[in-house]
PDB file of N, CA and C in Angstrom:
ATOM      1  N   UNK A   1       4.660   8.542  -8.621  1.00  0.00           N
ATOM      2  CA  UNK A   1       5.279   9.831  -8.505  1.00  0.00           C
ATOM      3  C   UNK A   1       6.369   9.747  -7.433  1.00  0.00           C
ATOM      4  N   UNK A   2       7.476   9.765  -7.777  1.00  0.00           N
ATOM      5  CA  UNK A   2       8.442  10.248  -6.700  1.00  0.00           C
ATOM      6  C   UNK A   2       8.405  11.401  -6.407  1.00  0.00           C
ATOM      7  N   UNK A   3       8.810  11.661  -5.607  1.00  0.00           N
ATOM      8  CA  UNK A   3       9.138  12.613  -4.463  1.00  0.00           C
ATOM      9  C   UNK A   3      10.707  13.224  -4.539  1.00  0.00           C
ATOM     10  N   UNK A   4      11.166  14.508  -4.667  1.00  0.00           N
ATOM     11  CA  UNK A   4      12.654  14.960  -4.576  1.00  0.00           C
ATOM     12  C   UNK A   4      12.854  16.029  -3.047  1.00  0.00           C
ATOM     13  N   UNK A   5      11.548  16.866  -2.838  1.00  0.00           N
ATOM     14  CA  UNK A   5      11.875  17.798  -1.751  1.00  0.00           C
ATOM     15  C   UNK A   5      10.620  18.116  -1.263  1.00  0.00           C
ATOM     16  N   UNK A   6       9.976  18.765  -0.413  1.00  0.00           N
ATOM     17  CA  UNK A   6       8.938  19.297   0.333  1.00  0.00           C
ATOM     18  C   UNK A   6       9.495  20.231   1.053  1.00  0.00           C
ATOM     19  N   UNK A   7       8.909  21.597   1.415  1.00  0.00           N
ATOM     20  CA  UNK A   7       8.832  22.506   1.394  1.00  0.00           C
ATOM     21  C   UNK A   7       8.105  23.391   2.278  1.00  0.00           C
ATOM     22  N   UNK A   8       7.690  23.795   3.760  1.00  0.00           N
ATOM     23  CA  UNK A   8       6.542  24.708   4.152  1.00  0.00           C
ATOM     24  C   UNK A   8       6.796  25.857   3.361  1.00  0.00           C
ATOM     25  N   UNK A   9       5.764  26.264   2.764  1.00  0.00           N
ATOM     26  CA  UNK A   9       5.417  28.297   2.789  1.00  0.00           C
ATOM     27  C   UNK A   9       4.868  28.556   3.737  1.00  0.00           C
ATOM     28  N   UNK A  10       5.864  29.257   4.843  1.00  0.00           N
ATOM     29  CA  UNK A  10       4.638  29.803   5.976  1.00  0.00           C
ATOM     30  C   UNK A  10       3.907  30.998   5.135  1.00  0.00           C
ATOM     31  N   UNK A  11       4.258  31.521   4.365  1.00  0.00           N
ATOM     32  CA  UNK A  11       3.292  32.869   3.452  1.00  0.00           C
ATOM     33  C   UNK A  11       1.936  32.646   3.326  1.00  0.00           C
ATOM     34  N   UNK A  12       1.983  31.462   2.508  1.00  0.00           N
ATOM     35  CA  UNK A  12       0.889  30.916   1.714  1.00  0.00           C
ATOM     36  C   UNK A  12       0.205  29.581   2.854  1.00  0.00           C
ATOM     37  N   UNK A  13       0.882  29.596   3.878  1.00  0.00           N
ATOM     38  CA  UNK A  13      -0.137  27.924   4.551  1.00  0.00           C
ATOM     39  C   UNK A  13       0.183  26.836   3.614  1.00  0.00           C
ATOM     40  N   UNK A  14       1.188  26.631   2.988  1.00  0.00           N
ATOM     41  CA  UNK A  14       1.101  25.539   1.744  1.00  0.00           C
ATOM     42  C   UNK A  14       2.837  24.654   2.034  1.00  0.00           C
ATOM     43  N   UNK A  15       2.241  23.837   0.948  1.00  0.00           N
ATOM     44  CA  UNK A  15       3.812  22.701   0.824  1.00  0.00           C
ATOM     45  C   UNK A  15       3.948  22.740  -0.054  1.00  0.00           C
ATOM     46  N   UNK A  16       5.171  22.831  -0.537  1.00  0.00           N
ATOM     47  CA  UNK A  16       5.298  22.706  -1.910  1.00  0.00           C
ATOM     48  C   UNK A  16       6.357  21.871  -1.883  1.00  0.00           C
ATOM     49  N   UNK A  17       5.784  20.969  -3.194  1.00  0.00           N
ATOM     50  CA  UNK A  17       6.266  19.648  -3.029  1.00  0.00           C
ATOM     51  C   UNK A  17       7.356  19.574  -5.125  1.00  0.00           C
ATOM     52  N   UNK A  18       8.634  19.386  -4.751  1.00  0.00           N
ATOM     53  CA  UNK A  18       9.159  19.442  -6.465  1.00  0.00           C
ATOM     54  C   UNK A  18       9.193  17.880  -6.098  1.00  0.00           C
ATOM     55  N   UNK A  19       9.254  17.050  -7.865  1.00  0.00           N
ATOM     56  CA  UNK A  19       8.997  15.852  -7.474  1.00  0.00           C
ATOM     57  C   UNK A  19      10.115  15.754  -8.656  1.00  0.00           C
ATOM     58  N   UNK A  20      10.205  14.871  -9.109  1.00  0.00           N
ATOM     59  CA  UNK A  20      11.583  13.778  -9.854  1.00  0.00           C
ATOM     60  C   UNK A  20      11.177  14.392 -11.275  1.00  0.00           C
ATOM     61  N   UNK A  21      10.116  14.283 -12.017  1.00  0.00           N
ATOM     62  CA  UNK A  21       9.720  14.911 -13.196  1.00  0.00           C
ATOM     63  C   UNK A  21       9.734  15.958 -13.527  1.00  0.00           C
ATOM     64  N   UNK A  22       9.907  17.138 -12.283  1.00  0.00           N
ATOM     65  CA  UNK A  22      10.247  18.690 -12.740  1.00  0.00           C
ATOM     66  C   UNK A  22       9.103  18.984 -11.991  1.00  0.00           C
ATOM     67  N   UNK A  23       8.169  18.644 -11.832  1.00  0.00           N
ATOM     68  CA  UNK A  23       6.937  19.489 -11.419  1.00  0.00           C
ATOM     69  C   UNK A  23       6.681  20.190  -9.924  1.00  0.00           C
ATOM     70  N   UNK A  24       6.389  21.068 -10.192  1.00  0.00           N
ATOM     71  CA  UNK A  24       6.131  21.653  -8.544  1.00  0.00           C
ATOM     72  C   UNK A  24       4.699  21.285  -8.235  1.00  0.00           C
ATOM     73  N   UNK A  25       4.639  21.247  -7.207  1.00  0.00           N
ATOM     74  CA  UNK A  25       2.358  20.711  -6.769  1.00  0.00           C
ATOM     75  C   UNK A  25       2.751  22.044  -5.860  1.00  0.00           C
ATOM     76  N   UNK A  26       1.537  22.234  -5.240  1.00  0.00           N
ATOM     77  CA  UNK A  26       1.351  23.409  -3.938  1.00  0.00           C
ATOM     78  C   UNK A  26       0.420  22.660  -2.952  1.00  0.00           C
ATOM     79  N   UNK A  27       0.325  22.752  -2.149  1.00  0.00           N
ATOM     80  CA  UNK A  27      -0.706  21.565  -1.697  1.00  0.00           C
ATOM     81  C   UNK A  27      -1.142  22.786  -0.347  1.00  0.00           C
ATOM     82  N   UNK A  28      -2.602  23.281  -0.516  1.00  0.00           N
ATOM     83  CA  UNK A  28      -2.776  24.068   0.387  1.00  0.00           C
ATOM     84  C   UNK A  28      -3.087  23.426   1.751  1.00  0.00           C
ATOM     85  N   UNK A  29      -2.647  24.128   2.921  1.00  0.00           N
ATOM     86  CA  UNK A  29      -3.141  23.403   4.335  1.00  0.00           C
ATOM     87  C   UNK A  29      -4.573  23.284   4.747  1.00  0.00           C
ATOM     88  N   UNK A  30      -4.908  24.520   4.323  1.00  0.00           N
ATOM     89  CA  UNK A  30      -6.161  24.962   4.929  1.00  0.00           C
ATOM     90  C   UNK A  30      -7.089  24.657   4.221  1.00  0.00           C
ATOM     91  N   UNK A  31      -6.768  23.944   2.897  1.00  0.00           N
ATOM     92  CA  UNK A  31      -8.002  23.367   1.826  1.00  0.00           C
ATOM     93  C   UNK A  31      -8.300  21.653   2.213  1.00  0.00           C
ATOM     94  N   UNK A  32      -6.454  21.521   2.577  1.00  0.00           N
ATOM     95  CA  UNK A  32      -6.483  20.048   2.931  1.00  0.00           C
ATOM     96  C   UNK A  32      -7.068  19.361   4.711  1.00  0.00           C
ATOM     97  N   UNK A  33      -7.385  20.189   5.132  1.00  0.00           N
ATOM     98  CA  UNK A  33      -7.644  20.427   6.383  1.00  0.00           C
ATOM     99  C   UNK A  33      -9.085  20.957   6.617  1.00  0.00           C
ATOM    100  N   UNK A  34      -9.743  21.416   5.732  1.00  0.00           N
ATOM    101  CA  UNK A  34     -11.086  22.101   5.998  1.00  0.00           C
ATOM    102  C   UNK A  34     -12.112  21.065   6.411  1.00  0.00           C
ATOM    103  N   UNK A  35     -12.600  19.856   5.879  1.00  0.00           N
ATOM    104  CA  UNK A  35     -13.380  18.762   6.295  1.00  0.00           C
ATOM    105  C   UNK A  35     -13.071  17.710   7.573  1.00  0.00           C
ATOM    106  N   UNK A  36     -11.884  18.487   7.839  1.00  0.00           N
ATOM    107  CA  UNK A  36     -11.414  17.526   9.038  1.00  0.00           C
ATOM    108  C   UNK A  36     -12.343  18.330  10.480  1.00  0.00           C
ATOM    109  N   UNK A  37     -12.703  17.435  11.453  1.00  0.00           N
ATOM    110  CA  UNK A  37     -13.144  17.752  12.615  1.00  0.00           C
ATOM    111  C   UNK A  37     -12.410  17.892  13.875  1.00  0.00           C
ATOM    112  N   UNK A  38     -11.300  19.041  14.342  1.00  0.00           N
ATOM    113  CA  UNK A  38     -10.110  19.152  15.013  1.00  0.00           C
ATOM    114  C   UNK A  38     -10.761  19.979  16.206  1.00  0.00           C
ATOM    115  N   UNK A  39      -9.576  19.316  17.245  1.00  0.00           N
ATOM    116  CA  UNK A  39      -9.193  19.971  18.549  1.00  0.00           C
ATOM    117  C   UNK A  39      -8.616  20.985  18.738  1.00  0.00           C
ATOM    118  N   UNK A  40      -8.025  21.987  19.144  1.00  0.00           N
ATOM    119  CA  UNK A  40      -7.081  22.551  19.074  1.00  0.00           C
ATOM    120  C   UNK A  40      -5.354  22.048  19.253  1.00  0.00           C
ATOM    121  N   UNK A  41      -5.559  21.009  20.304  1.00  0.00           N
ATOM    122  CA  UNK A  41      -4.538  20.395  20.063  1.00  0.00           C
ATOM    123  C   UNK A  41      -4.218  19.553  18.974  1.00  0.00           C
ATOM    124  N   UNK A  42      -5.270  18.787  18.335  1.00  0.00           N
ATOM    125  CA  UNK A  42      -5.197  18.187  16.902  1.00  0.00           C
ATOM    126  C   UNK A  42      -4.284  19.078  16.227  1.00  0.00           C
ATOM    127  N   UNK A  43      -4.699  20.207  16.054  1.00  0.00           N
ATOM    128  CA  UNK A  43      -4.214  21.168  14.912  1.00  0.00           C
ATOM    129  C   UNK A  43      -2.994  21.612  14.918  1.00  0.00           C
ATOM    130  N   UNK A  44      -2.770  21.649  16.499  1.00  0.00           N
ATOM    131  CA  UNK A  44      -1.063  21.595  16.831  1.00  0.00           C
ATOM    132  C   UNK A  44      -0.274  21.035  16.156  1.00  0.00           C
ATOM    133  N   UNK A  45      -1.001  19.386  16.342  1.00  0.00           N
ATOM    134  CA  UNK A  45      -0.355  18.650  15.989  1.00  0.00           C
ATOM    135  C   UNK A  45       0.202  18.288  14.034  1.00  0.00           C
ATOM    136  N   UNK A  46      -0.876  18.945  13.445  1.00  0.00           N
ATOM    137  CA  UNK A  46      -1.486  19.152  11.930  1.00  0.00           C
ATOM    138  C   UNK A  46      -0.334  19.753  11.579  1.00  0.00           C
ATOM    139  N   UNK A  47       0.028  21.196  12.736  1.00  0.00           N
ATOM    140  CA  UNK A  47       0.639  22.202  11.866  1.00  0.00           C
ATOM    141  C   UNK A  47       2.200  21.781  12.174  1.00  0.00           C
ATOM    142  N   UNK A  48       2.936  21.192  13.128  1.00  0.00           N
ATOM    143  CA  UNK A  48       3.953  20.471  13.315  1.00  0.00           C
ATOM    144  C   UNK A  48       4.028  19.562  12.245  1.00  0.00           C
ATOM    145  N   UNK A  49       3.712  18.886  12.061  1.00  0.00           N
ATOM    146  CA  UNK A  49       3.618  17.769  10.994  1.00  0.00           C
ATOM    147  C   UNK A  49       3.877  18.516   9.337  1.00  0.00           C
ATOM    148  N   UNK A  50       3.305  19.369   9.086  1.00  0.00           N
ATOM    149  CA  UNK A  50       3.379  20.359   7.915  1.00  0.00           C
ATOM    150  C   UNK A  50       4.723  21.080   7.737  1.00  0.00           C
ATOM    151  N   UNK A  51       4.922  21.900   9.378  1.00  0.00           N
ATOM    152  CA  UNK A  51       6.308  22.537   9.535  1.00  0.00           C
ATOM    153  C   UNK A  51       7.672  21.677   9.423  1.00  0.00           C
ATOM    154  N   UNK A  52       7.229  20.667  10.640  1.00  0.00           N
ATOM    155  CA  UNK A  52       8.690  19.886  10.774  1.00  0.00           C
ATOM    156  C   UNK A  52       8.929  18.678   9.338  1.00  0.00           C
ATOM    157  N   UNK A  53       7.994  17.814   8.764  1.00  0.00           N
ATOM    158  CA  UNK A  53       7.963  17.166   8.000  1.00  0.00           C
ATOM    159  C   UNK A  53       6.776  17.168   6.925  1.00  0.00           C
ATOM    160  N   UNK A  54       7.074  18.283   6.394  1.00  0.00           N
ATOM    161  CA  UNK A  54       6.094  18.497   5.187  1.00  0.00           C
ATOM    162  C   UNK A  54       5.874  17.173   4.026  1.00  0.00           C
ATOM    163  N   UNK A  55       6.981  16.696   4.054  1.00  0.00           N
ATOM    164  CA  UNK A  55       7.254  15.221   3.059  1.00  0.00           C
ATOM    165  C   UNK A  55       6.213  14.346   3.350  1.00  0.00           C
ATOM    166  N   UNK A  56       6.297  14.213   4.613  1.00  0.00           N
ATOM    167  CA  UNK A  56       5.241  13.083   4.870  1.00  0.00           C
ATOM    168  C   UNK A  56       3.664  13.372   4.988  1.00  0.00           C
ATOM    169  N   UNK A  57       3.422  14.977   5.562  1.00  0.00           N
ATOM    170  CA  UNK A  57       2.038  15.724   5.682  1.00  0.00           C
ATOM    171  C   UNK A  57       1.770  15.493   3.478  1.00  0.00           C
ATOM    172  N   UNK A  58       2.500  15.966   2.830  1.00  0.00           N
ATOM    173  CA  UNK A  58       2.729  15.675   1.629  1.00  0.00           C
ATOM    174  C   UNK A  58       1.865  14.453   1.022  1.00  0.00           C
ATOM    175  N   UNK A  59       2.796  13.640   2.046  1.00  0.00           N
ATOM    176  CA  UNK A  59       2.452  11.844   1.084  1.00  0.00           C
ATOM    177  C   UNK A  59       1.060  11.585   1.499  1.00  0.00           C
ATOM    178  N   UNK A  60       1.032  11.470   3.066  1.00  0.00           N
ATOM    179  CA  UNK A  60      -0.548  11.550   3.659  1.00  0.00           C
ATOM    180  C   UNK A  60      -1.622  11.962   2.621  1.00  0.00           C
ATOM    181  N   UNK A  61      -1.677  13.346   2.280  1.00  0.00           N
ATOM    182  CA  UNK A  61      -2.812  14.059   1.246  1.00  0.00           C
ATOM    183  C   UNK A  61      -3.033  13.324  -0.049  1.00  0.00           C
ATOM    184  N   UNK A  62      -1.423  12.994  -0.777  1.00  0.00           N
ATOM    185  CA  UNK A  62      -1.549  13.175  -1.821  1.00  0.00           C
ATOM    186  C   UNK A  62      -1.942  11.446  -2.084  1.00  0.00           C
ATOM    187  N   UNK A  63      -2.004  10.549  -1.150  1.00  0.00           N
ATOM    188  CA  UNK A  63      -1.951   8.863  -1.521  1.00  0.00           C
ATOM    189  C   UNK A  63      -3.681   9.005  -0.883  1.00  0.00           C
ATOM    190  N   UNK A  64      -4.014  10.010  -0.366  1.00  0.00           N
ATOM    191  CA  UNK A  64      -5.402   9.332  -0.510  1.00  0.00           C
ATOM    192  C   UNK A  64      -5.759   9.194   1.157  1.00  0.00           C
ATOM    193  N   UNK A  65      -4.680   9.060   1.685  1.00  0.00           N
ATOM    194  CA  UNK A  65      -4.526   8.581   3.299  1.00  0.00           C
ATOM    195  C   UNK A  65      -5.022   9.931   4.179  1.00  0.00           C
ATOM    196  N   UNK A  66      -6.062   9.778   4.791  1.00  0.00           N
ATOM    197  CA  UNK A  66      -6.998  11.040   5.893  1.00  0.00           C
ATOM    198  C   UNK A  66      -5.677  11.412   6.670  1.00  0.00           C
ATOM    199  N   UNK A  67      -5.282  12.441   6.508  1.00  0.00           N
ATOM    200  CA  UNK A  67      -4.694  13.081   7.504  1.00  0.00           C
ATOM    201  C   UNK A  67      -4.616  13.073   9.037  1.00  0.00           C
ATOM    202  N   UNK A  68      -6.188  12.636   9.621  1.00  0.00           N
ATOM    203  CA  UNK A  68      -6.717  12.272  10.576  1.00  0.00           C
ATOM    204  C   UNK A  68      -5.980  11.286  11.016  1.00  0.00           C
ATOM    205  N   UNK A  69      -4.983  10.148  10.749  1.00  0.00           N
ATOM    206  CA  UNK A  69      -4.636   8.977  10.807  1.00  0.00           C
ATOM    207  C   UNK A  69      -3.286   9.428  10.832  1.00  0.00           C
ATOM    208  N   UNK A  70      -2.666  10.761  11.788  1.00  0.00           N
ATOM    209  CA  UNK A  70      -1.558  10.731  12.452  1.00  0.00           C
ATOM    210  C   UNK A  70      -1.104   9.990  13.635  1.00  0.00           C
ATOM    211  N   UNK A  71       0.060  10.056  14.142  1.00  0.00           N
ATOM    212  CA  UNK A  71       0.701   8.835  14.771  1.00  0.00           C
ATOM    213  C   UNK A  71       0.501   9.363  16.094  1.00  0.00           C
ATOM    214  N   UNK A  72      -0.468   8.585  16.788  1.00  0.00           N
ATOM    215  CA  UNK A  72      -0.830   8.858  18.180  1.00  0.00           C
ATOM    216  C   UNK A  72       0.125   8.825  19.007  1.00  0.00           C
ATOM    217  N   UNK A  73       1.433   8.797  18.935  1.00  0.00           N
ATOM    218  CA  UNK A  73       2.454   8.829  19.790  1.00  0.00           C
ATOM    219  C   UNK A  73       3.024  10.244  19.700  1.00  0.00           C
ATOM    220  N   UNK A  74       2.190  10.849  19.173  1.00  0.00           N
ATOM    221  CA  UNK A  74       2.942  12.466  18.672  1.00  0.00           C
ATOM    222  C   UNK A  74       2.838  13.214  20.725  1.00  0.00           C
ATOM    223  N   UNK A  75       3.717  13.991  20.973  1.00  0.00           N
ATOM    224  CA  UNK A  75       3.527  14.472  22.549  1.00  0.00           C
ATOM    225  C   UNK A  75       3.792  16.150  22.084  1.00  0.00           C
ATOM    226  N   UNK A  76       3.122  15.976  21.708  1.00  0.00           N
ATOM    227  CA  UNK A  76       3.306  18.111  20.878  1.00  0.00           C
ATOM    228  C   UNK A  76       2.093  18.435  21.861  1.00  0.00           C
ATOM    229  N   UNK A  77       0.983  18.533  22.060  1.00  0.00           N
ATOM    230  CA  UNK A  77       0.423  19.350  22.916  1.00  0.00           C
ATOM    231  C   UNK A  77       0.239  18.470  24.529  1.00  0.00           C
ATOM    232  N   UNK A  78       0.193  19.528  25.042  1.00  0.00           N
ATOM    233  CA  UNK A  78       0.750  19.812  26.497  1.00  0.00           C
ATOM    234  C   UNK A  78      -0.716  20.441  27.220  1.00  0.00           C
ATOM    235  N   UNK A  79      -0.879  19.671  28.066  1.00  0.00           N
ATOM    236  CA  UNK A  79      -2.254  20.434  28.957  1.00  0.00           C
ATOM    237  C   UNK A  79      -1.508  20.431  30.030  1.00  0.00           C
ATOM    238  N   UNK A  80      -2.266  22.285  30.377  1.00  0.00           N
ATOM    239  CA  UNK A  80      -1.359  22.283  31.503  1.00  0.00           C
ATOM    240  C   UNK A  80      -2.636  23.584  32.634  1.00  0.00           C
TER     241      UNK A  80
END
């Protein structure tokens, strides 16, 4: 499956992903996210990843790859 665009709905919590064949997917956050065991800062980091680069929050879900297995170099949350 290629890939043409990704998409946040902040409405819906979702991505919507159009791909090379015409098809739209919806890919909910909060469905794709429910079995995961998060921090609050985790989730920061979840929902950045969704907002700023939905493409790749996208590929993560849809290849099978745990979401959990974001790039520990991410500096989005801040203890302060």
């Amino acid at each position: 499956m290629i890939f043409i665009y990704a998409m946040y709905n902040m409405l819906h919590n979702c991505i919507n992903v159009t791909t090379f064949d015409g098809y739209v997917l919806r890919i909910d956050c909060g469905k794709a996210e429910e079995a995961l065991k998060t921090t609050p800062c985790y989730e920061c980091a979840l929902n950045a990843l969704a907002i700023d680069n939905p493409l790749e929050y996208a590929t993560l879900y849809l290849e099978g790859t745990s979401i959990s297995l974001l790039s520990k170099s991410s500096k989005i949350c801040y203890n302060e």
